[in-house]
PDB file of N, CA and C in Angstrom:
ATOM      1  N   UNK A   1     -13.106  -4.300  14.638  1.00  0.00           N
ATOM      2  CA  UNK A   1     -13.369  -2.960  14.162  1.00  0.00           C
ATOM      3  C   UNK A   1     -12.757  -2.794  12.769  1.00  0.00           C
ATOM      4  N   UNK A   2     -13.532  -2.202  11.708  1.00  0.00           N
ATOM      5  CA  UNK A   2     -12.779  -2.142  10.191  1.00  0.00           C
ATOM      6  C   UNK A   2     -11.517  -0.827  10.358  1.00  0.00           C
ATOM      7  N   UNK A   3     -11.067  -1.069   9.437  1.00  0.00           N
ATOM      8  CA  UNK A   3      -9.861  -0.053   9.383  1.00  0.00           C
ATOM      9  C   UNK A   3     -10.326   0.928   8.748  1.00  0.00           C
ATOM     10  N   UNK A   4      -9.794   1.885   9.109  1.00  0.00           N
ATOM     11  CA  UNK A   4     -10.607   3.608   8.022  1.00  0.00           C
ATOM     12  C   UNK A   4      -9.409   3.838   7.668  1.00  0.00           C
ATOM     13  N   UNK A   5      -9.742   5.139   6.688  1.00  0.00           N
ATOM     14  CA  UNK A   5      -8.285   5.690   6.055  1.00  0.00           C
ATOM     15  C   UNK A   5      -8.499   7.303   5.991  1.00  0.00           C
ATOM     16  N   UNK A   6      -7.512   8.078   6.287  1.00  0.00           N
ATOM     17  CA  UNK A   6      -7.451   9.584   5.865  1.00  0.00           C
ATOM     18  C   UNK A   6      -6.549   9.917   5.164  1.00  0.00           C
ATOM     19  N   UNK A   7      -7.252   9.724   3.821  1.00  0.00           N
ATOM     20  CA  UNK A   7      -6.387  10.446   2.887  1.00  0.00           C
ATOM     21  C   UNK A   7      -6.141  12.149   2.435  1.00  0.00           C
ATOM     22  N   UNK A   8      -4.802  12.267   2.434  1.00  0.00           N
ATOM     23  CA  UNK A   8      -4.597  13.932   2.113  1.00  0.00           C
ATOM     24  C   UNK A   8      -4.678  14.090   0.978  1.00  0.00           C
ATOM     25  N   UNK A   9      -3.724  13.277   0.355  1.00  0.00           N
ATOM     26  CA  UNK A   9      -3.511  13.278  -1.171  1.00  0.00           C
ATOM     27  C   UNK A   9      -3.770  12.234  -1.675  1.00  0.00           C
ATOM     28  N   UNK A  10      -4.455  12.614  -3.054  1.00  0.00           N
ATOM     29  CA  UNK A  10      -4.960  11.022  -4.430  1.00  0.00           C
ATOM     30  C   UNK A  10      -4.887  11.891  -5.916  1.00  0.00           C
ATOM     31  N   UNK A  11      -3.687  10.701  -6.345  1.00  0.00           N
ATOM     32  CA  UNK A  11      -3.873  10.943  -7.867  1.00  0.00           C
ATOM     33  C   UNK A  11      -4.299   9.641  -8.764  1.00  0.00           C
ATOM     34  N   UNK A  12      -4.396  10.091  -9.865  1.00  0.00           N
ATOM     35  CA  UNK A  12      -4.864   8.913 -10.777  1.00  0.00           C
ATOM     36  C   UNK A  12      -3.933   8.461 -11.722  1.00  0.00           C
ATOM     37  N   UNK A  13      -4.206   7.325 -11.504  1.00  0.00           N
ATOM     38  CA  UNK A  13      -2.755   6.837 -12.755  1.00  0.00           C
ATOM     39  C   UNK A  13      -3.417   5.854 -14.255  1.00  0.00           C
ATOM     40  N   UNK A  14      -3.081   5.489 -15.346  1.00  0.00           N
ATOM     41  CA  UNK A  14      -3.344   4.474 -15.913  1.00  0.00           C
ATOM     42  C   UNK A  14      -2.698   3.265 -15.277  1.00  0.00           C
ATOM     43  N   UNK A  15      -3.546   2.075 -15.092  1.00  0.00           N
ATOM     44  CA  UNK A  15      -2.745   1.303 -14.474  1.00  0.00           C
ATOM     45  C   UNK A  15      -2.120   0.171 -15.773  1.00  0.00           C
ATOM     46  N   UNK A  16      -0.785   0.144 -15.561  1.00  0.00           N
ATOM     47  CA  UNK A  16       0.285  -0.760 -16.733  1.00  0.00           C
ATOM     48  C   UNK A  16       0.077  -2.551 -16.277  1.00  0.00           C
ATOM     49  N   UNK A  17      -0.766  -2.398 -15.025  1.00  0.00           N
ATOM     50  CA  UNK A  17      -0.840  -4.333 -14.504  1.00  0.00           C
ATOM     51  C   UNK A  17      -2.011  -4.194 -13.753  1.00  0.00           C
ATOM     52  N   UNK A  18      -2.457  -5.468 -13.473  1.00  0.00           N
ATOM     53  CA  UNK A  18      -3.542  -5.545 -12.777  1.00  0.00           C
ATOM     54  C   UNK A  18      -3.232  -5.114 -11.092  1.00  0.00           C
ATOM     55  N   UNK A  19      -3.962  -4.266 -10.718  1.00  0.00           N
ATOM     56  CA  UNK A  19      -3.466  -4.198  -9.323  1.00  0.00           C
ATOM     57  C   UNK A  19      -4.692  -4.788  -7.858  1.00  0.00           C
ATOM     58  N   UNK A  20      -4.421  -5.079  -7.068  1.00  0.00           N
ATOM     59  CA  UNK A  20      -5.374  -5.886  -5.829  1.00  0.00           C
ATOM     60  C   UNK A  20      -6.092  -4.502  -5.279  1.00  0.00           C
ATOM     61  N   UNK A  21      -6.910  -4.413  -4.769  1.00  0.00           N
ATOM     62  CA  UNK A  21      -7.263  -3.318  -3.598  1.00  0.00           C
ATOM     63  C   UNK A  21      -6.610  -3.546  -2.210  1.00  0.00           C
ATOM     64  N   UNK A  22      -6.073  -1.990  -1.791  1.00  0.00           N
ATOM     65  CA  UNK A  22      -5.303  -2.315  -0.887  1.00  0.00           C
ATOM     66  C   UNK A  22      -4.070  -3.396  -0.773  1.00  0.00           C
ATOM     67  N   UNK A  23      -3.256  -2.408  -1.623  1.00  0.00           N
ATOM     68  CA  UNK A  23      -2.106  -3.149  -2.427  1.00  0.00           C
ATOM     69  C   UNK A  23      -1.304  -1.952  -2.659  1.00  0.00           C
ATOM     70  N   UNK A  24       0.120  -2.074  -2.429  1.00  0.00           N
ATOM     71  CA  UNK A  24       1.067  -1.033  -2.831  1.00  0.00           C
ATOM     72  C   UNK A  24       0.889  -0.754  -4.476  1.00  0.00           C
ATOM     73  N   UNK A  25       1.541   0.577  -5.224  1.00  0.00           N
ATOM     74  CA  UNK A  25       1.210   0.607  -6.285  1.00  0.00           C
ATOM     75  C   UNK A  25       2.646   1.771  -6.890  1.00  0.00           C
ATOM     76  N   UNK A  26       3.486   0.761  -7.621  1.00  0.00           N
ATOM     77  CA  UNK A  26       4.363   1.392  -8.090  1.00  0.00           C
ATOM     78  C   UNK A  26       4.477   2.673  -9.078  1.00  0.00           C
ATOM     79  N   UNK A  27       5.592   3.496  -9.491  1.00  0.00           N
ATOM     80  CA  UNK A  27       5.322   4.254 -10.240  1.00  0.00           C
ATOM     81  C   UNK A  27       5.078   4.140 -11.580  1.00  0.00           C
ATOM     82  N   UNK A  28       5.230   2.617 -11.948  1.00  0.00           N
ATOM     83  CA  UNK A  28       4.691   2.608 -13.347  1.00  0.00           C
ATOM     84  C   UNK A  28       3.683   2.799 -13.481  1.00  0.00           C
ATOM     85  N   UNK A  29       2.852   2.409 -12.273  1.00  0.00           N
ATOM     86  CA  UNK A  29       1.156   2.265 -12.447  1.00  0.00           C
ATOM     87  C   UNK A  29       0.828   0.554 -12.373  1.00  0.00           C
ATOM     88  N   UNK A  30       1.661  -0.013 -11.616  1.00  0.00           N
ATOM     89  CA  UNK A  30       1.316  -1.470 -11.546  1.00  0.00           C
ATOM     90  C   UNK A  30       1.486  -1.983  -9.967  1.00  0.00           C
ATOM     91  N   UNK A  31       0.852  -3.443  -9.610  1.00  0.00           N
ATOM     92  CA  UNK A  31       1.352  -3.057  -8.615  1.00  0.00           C
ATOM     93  C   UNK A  31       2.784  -3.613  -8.098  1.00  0.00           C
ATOM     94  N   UNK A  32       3.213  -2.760  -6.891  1.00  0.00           N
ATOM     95  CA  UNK A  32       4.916  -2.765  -6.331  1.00  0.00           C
ATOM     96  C   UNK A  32       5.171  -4.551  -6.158  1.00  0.00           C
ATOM     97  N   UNK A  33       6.297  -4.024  -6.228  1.00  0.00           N
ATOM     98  CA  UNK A  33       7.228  -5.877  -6.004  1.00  0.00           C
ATOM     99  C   UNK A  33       7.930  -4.878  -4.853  1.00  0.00           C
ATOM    100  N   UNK A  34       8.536  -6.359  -4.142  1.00  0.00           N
ATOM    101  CA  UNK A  34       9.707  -5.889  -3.525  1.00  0.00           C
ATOM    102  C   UNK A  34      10.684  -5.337  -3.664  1.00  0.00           C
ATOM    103  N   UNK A  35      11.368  -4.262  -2.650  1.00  0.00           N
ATOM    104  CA  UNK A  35      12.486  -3.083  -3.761  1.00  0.00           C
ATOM    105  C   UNK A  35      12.357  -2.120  -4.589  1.00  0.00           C
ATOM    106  N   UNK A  36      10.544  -1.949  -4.766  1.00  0.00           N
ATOM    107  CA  UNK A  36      10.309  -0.935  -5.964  1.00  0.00           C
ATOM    108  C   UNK A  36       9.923   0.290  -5.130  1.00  0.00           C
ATOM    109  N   UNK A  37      10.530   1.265  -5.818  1.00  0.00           N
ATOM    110  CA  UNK A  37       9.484   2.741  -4.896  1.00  0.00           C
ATOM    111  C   UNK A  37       8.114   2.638  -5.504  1.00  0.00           C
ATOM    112  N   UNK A  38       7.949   3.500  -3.830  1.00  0.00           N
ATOM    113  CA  UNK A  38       6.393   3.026  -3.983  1.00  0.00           C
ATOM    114  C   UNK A  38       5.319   4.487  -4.177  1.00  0.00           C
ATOM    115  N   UNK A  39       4.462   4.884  -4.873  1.00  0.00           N
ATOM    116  CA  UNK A  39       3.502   5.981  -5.465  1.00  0.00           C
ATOM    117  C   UNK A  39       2.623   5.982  -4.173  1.00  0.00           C
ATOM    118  N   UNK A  40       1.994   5.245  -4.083  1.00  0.00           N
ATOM    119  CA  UNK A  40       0.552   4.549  -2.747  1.00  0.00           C
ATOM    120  C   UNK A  40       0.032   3.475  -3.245  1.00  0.00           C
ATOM    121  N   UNK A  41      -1.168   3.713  -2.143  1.00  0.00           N
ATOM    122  CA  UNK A  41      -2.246   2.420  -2.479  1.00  0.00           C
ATOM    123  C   UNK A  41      -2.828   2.664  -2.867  1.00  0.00           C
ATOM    124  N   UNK A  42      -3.399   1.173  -3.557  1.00  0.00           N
ATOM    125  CA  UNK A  42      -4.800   1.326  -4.259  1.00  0.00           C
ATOM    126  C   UNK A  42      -6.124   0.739  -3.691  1.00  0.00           C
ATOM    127  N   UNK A  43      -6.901   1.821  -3.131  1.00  0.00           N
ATOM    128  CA  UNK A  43      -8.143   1.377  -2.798  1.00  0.00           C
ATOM    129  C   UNK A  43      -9.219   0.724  -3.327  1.00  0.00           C
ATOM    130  N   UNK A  44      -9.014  -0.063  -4.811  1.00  0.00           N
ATOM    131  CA  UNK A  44      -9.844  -0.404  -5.174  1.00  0.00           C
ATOM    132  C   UNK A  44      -9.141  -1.770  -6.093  1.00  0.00           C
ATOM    133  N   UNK A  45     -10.071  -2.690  -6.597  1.00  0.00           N
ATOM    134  CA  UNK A  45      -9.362  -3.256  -7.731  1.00  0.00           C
ATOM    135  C   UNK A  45      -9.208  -2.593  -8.703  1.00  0.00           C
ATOM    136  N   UNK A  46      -8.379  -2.955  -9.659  1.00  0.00           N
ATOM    137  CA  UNK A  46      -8.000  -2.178 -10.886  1.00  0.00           C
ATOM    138  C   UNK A  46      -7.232  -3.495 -11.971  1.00  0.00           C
ATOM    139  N   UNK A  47      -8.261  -3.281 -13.020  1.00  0.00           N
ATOM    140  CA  UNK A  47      -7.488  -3.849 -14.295  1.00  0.00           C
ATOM    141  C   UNK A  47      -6.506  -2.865 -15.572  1.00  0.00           C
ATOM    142  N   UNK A  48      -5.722  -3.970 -15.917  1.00  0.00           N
ATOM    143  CA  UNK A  48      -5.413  -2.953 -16.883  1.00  0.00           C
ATOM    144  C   UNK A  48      -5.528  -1.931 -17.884  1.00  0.00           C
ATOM    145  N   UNK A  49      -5.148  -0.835 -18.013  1.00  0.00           N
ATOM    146  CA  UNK A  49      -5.390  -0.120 -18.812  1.00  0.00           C
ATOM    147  C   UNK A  49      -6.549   1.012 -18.116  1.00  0.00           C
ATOM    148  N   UNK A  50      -7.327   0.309 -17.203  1.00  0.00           N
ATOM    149  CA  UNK A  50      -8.119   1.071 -16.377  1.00  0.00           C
ATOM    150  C   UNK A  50      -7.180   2.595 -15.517  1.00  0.00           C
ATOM    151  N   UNK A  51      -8.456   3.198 -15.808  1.00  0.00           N
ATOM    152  CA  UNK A  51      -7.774   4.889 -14.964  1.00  0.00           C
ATOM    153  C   UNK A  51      -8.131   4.556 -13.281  1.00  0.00           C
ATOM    154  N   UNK A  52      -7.068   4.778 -12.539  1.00  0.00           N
ATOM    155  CA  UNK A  52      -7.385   4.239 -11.062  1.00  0.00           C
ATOM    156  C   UNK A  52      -6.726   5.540  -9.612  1.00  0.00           C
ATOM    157  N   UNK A  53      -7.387   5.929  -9.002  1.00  0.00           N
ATOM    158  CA  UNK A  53      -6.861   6.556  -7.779  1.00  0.00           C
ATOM    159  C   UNK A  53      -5.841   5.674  -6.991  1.00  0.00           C
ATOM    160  N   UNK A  54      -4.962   6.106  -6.570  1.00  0.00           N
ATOM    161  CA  UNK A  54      -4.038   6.019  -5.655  1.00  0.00           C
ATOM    162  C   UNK A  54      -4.041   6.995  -4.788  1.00  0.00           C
ATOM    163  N   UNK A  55      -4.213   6.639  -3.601  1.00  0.00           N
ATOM    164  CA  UNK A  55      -4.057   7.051  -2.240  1.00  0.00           C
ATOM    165  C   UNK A  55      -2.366   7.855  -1.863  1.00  0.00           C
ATOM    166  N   UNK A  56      -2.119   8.472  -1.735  1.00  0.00           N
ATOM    167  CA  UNK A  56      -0.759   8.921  -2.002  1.00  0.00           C
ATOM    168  C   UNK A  56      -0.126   9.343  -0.654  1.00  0.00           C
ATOM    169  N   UNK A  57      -0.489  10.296   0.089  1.00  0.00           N
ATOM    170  CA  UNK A  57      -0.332  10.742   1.304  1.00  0.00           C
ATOM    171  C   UNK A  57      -1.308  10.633   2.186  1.00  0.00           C
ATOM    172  N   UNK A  58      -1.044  10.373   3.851  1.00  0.00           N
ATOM    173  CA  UNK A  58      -2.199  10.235   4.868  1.00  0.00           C
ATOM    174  C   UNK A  58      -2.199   9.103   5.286  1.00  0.00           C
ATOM    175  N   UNK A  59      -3.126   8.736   5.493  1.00  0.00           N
ATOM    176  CA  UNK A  59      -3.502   6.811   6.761  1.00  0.00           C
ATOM    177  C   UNK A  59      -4.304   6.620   5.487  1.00  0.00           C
ATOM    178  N   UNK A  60      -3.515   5.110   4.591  1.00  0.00           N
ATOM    179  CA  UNK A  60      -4.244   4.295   3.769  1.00  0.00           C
ATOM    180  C   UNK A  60      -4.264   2.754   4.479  1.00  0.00           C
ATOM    181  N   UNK A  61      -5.127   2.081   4.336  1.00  0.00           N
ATOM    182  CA  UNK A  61      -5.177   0.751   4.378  1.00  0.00           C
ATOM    183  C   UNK A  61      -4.679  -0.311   3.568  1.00  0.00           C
ATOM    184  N   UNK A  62      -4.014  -0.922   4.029  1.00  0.00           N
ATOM    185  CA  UNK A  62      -3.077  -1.690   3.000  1.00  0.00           C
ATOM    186  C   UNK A  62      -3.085  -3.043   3.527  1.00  0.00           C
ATOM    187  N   UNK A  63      -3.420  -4.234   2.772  1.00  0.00           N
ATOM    188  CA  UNK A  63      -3.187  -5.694   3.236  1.00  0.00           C
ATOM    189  C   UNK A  63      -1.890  -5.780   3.793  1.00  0.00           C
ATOM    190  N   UNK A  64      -1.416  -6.753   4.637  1.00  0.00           N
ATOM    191  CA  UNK A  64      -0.498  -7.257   5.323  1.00  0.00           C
ATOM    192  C   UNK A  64       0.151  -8.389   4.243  1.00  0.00           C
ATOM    193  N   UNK A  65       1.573  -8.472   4.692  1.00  0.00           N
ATOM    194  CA  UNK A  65       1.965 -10.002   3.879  1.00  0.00           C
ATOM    195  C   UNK A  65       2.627 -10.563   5.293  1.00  0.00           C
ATOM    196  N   UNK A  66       2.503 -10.151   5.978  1.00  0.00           N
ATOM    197  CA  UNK A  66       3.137 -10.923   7.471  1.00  0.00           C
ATOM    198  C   UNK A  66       2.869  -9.881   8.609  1.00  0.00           C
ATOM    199  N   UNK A  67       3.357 -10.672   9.672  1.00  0.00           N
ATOM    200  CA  UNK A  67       3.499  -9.723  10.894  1.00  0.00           C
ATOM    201  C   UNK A  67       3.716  -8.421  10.835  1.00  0.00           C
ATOM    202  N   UNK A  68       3.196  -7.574  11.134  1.00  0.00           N
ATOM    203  CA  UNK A  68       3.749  -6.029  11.161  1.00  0.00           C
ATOM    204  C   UNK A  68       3.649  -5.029  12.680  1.00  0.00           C
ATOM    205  N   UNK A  69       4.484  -4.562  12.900  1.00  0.00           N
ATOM    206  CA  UNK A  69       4.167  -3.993  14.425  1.00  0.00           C
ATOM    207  C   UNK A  69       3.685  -2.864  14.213  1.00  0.00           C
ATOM    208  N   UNK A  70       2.543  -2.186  15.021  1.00  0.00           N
ATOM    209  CA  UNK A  70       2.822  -0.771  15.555  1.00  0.00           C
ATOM    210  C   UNK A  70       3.912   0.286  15.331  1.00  0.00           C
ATOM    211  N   UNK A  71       4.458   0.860  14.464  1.00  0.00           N
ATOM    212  CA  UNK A  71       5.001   1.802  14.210  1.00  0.00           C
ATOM    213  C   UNK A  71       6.334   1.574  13.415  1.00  0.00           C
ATOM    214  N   UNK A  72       6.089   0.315  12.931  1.00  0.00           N
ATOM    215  CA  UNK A  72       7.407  -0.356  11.839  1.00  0.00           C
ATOM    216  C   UNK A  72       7.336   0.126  10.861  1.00  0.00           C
ATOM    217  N   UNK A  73       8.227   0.407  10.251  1.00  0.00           N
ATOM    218  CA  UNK A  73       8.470   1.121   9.199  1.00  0.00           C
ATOM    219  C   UNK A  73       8.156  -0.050   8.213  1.00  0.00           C
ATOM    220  N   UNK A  74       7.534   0.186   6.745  1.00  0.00           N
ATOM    221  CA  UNK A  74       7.121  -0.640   6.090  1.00  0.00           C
ATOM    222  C   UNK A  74       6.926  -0.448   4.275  1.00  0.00           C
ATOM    223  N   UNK A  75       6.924  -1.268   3.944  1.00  0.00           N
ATOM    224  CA  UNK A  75       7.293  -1.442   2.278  1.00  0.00           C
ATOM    225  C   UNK A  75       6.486  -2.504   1.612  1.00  0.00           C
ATOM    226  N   UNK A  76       6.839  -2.937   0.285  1.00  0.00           N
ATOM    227  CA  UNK A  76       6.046  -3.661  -0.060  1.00  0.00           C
ATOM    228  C   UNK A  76       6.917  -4.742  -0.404  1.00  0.00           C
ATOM    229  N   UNK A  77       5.890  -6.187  -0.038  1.00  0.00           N
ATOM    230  CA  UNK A  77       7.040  -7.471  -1.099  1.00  0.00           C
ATOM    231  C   UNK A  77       6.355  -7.746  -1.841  1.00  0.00           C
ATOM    232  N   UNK A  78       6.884  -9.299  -2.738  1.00  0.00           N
ATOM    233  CA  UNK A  78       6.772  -9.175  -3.941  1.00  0.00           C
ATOM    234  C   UNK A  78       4.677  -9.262  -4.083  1.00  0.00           C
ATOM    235  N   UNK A  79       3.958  -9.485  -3.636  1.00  0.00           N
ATOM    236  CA  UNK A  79       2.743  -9.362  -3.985  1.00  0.00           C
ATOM    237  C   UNK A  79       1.821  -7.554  -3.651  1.00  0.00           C
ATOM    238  N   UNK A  80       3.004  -6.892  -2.955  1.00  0.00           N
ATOM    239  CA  UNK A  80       2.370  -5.391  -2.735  1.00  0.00           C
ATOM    240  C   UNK A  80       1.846  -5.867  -1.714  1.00  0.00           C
ATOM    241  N   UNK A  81       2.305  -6.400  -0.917  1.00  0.00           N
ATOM    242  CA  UNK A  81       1.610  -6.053   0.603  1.00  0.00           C
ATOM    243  C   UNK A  81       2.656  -5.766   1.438  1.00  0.00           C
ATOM    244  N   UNK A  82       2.326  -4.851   2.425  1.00  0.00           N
ATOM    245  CA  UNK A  82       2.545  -4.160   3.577  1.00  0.00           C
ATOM    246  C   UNK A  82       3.595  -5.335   3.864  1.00  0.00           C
ATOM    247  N   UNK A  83       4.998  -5.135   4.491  1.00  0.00           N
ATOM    248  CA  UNK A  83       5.811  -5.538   5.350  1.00  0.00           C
ATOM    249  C   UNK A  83       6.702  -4.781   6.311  1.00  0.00           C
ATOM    250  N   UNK A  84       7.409  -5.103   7.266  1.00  0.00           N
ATOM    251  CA  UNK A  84       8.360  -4.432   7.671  1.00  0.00           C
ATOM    252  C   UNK A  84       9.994  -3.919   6.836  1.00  0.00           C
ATOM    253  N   UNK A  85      10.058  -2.859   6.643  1.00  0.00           N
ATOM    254  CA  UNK A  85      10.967  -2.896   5.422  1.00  0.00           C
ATOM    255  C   UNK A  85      11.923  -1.526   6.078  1.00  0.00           C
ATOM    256  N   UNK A  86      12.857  -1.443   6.757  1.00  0.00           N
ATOM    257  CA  UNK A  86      13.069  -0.420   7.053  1.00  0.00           C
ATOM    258  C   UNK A  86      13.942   0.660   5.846  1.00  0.00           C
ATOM    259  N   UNK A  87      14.751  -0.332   5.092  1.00  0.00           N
ATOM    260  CA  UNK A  87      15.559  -0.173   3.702  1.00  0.00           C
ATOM    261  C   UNK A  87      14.417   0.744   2.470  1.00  0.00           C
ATOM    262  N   UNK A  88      13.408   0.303   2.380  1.00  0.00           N
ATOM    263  CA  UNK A  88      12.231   0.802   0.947  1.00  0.00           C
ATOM    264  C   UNK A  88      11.463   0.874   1.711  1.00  0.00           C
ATOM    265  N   UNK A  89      11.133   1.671   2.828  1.00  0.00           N
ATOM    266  CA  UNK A  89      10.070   2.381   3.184  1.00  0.00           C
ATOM    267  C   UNK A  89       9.052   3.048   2.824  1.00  0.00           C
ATOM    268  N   UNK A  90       7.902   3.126   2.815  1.00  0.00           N
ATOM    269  CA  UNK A  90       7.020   4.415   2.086  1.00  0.00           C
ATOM    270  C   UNK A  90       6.140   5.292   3.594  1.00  0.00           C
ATOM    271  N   UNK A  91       6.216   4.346   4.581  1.00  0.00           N
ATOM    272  CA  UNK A  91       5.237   4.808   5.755  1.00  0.00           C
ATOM    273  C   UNK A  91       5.289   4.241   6.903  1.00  0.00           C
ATOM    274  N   UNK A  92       4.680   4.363   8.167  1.00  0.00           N
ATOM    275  CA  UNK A  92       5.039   3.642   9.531  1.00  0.00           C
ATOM    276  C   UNK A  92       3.595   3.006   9.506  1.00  0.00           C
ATOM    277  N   UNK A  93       3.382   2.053   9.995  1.00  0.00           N
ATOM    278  CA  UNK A  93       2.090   0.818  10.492  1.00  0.00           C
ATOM    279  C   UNK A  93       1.666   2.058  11.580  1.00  0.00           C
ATOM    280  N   UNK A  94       0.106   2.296  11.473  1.00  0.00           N
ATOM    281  CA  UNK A  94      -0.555   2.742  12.965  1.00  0.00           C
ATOM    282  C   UNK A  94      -1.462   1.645  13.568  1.00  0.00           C
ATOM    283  N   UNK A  95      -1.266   0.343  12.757  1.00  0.00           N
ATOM    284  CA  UNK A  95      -1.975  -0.818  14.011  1.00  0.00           C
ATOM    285  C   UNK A  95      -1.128  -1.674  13.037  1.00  0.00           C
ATOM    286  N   UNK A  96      -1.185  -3.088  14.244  1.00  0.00           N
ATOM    287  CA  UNK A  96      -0.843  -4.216  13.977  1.00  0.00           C
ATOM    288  C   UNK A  96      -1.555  -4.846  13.446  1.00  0.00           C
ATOM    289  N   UNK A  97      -0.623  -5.896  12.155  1.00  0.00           N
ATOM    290  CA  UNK A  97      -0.921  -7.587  12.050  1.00  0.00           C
ATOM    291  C   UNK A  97      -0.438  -8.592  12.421  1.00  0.00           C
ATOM    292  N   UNK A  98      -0.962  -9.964  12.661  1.00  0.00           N
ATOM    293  CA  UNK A  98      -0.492 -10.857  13.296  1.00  0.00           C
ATOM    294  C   UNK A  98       0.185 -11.812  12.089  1.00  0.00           C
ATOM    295  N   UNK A  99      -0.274 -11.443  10.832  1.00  0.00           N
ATOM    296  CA  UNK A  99      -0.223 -12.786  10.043  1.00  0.00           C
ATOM    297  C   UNK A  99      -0.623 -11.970   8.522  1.00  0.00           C
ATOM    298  N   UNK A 100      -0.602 -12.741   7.313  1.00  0.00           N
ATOM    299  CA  UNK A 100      -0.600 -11.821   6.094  1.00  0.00           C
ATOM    300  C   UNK A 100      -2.401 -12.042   5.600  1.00  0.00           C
ATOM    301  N   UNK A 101      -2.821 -10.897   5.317  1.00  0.00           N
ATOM    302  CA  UNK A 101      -4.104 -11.226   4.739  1.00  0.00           C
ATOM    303  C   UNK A 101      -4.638 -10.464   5.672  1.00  0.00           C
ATOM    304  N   UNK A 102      -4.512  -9.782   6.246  1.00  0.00           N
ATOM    305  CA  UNK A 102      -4.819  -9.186   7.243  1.00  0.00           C
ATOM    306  C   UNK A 102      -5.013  -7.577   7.021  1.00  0.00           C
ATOM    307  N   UNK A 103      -4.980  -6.539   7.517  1.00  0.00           N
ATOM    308  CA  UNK A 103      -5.252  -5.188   6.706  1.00  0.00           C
ATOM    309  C   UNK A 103      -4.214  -4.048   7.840  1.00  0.00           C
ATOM    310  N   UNK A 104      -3.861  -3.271   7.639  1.00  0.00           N
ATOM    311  CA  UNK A 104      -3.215  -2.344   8.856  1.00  0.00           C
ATOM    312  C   UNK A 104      -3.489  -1.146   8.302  1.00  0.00           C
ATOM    313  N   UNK A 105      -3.108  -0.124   9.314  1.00  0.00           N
ATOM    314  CA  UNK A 105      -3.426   1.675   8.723  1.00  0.00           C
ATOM    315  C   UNK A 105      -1.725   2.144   8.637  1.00  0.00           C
ATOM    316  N   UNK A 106      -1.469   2.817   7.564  1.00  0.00           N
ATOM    317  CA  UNK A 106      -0.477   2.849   7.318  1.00  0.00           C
ATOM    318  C   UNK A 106       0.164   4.742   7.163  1.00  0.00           C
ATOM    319  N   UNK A 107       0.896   5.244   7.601  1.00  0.00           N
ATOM    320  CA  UNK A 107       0.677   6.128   7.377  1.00  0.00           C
ATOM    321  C   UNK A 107       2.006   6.515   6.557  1.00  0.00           C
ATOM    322  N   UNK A 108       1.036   7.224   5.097  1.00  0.00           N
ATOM    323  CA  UNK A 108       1.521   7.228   4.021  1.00  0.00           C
ATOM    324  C   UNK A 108       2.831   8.801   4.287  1.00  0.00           C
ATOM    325  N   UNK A 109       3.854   8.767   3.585  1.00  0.00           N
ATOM    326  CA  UNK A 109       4.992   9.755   3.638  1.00  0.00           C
ATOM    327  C   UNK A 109       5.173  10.642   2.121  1.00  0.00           C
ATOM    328  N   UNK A 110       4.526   9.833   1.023  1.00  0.00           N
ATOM    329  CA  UNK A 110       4.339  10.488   0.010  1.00  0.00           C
ATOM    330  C   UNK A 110       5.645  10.341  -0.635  1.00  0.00           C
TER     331      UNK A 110
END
């Protein structure tokens, strides 16, 4: 079954780096490394300099970089994908991954 998303809130940023779709997205406007606060995701690809929505608040879809449970609190590492992160949190997992590359619903805290 594909993953859906309900978003509440989306703003637009210039993006300062190339960012993935469905990829964390820092406040510079690039996307997150590990340890960085996180703005949302980005539902789309995005090159630089390009004007891009970010998903901000609500259930976004976000790639996996590993295992993630059901209701783990989660962050981004260094490629902007979804991990368990209880320290740099942005949102809780509403489904599981088994493995990275994978997609989960995430529900965004803003």
């Amino acid at each position: 079954m594909a993953q859906t998303k309900q978003v509440v809130l989306v703003t637009t940023i210039t993006a300062t780096g190339a960012i993935v779709k469905n990829r964390f997205v820092n406040f510079k406007g690039a996307q997150a490394r590990a340890g960085e606060a996180i703005l949302g995701v980005a539902p789309y690809d995005v090159e630089t300099g390009d004007t891009a929505t970010v998903d901000v608040v609500g259930i976004a879809v976000v790639e996996s970089g590993g295992a993630v449970a059901i209701g783990a609190e989660v962050g981004a590492d260094e490629q902007g994908c979804a991990i368990p992160d209880a320290l740099r949190n942005v949102g809780r997992a509403l489904t599981a991954a088994t493995a990275a590359g994978e997609t989960v619903r995430v529900l965004l805290r803003g």
